[in-house]
C-alpha atoms as a PDB file:
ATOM      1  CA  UNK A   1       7.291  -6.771  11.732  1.00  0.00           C
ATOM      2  CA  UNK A   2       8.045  -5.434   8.327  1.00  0.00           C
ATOM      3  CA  UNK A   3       6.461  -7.147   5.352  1.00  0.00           C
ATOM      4  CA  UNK A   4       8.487  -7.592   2.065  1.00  0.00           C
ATOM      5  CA  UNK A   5       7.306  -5.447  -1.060  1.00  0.00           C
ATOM      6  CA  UNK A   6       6.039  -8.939  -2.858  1.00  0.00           C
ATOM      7  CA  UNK A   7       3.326  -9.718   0.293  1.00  0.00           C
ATOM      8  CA  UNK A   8       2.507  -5.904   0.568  1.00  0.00           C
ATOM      9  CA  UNK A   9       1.570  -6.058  -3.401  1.00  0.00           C
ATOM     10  CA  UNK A  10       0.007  -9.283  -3.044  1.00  0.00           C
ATOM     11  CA  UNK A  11      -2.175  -8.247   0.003  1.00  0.00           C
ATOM     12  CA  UNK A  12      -2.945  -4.625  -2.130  1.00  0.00           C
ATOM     13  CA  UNK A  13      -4.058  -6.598  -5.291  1.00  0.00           C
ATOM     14  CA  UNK A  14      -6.342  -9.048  -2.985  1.00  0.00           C
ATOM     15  CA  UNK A  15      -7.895  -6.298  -1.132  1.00  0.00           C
ATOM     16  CA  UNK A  16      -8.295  -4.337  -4.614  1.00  0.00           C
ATOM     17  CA  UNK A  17     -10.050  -7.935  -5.786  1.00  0.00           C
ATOM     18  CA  UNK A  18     -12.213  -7.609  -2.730  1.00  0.00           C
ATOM     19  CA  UNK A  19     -13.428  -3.951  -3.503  1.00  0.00           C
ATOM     20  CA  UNK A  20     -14.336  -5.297  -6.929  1.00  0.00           C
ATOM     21  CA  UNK A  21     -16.426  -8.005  -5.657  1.00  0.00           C
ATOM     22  CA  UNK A  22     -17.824  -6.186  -3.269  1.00  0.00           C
ATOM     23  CA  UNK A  23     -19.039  -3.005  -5.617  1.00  0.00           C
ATOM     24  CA  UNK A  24     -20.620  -5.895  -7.497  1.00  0.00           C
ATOM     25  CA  UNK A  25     -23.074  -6.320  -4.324  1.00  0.00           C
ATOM     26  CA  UNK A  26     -23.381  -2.907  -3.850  1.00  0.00           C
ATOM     27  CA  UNK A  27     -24.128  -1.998  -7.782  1.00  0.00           C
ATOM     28  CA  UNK A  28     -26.873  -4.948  -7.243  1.00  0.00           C
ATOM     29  CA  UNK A  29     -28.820  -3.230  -4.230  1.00  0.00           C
ATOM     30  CA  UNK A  30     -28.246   0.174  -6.324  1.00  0.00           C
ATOM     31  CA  UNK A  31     -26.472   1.974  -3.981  1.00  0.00           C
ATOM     32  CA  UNK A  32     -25.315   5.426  -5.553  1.00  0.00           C
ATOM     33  CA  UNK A  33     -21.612   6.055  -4.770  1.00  0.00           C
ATOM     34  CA  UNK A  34     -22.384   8.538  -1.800  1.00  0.00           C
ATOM     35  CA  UNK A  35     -24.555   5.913  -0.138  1.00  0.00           C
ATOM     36  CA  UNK A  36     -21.699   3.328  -0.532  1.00  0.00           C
ATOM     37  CA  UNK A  37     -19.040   5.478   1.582  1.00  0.00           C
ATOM     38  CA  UNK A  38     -21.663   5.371   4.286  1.00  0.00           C
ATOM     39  CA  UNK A  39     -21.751   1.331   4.069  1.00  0.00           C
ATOM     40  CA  UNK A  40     -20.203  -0.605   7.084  1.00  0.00           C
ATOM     41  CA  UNK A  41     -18.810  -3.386   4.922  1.00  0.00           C
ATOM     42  CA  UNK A  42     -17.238  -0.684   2.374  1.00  0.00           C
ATOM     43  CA  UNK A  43     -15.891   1.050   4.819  1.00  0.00           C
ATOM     44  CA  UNK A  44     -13.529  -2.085   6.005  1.00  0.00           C
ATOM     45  CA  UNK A  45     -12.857  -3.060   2.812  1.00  0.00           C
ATOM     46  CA  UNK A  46     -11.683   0.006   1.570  1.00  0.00           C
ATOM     47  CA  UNK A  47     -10.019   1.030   4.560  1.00  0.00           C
ATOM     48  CA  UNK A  48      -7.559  -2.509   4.460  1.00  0.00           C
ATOM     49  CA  UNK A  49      -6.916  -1.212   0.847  1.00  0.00           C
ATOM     50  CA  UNK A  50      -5.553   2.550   1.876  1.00  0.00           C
ATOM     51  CA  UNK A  51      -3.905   0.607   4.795  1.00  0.00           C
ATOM     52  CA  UNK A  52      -1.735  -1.526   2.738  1.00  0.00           C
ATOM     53  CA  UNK A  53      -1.513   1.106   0.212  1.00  0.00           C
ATOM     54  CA  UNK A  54      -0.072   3.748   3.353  1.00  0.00           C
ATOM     55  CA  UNK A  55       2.573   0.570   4.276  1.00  0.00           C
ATOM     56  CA  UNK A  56       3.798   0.673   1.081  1.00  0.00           C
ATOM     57  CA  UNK A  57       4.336   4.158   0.668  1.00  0.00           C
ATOM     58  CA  UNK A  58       5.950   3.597   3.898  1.00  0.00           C
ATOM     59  CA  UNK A  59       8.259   0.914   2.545  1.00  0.00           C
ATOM     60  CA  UNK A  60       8.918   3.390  -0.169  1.00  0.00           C
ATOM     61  CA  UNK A  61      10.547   5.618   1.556  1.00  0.00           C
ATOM     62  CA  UNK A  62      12.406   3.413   3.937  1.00  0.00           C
ATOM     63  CA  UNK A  63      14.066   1.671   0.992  1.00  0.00           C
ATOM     64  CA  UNK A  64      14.849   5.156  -0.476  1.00  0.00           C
ATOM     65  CA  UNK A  65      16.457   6.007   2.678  1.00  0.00           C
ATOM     66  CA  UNK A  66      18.372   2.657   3.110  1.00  0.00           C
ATOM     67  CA  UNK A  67      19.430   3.459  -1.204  1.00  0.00           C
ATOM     68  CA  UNK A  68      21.023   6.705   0.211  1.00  0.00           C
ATOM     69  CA  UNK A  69      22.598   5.720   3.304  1.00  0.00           C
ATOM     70  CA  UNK A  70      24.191   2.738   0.745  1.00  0.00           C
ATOM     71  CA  UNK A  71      25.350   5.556  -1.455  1.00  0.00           C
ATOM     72  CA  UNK A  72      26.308   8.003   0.854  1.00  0.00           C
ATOM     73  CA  UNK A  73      29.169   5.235   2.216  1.00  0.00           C
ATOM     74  CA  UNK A  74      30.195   3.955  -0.999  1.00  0.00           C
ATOM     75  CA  UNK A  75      30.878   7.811  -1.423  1.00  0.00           C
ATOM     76  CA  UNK A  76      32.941   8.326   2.224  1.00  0.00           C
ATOM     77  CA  UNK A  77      34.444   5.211   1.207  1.00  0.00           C
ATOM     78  CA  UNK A  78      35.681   6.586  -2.212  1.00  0.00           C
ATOM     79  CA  UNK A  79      36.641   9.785  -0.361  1.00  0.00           C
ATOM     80  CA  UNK A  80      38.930   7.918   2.190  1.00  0.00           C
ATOM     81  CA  UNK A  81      40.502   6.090   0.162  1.00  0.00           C
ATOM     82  CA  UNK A  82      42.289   9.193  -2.235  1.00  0.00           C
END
């Protein structure tokens, strides 16, 4: 099932609010940025943020698809019509 661009933003700025938190841990137990990509927990969290982020590049494209199909028949309709 397709999610709406409004959830998919929501769900991007909540897992970009859980990175934040979570480098807040990580900057506590001085972890250098290498040593963080190695970190289970980072790992998730970051990877649920590229996720979301891939679905709406995804969405991005389907709705510029859908924009030309729409186009492309208002322009065979035009055509017909003369």
């Amino acid at each position: 099932m397709s999610l709406r661009r409004s959830q998919l933003e929501r769900q991007l700025q909540n897992a970009e609010t859980a990175i934040a938190d979570y480098s807040k841990v990580l900057d506590e137990q001085n972890l250098t940025p290498q040593q963080r990509k190695k970190h289970p927990k980072w790992k998730q969290v970051n990877a649920q943020r590229l996720q979301i982020l891939n679905r709406l590049k995804s969405l991005k494209v389907i709705e510029d698809r859908e924009e030309a199909i729409k186009q492309g028949l208002a322009a065979s309709t035009e055509s017909s019509e003369d």
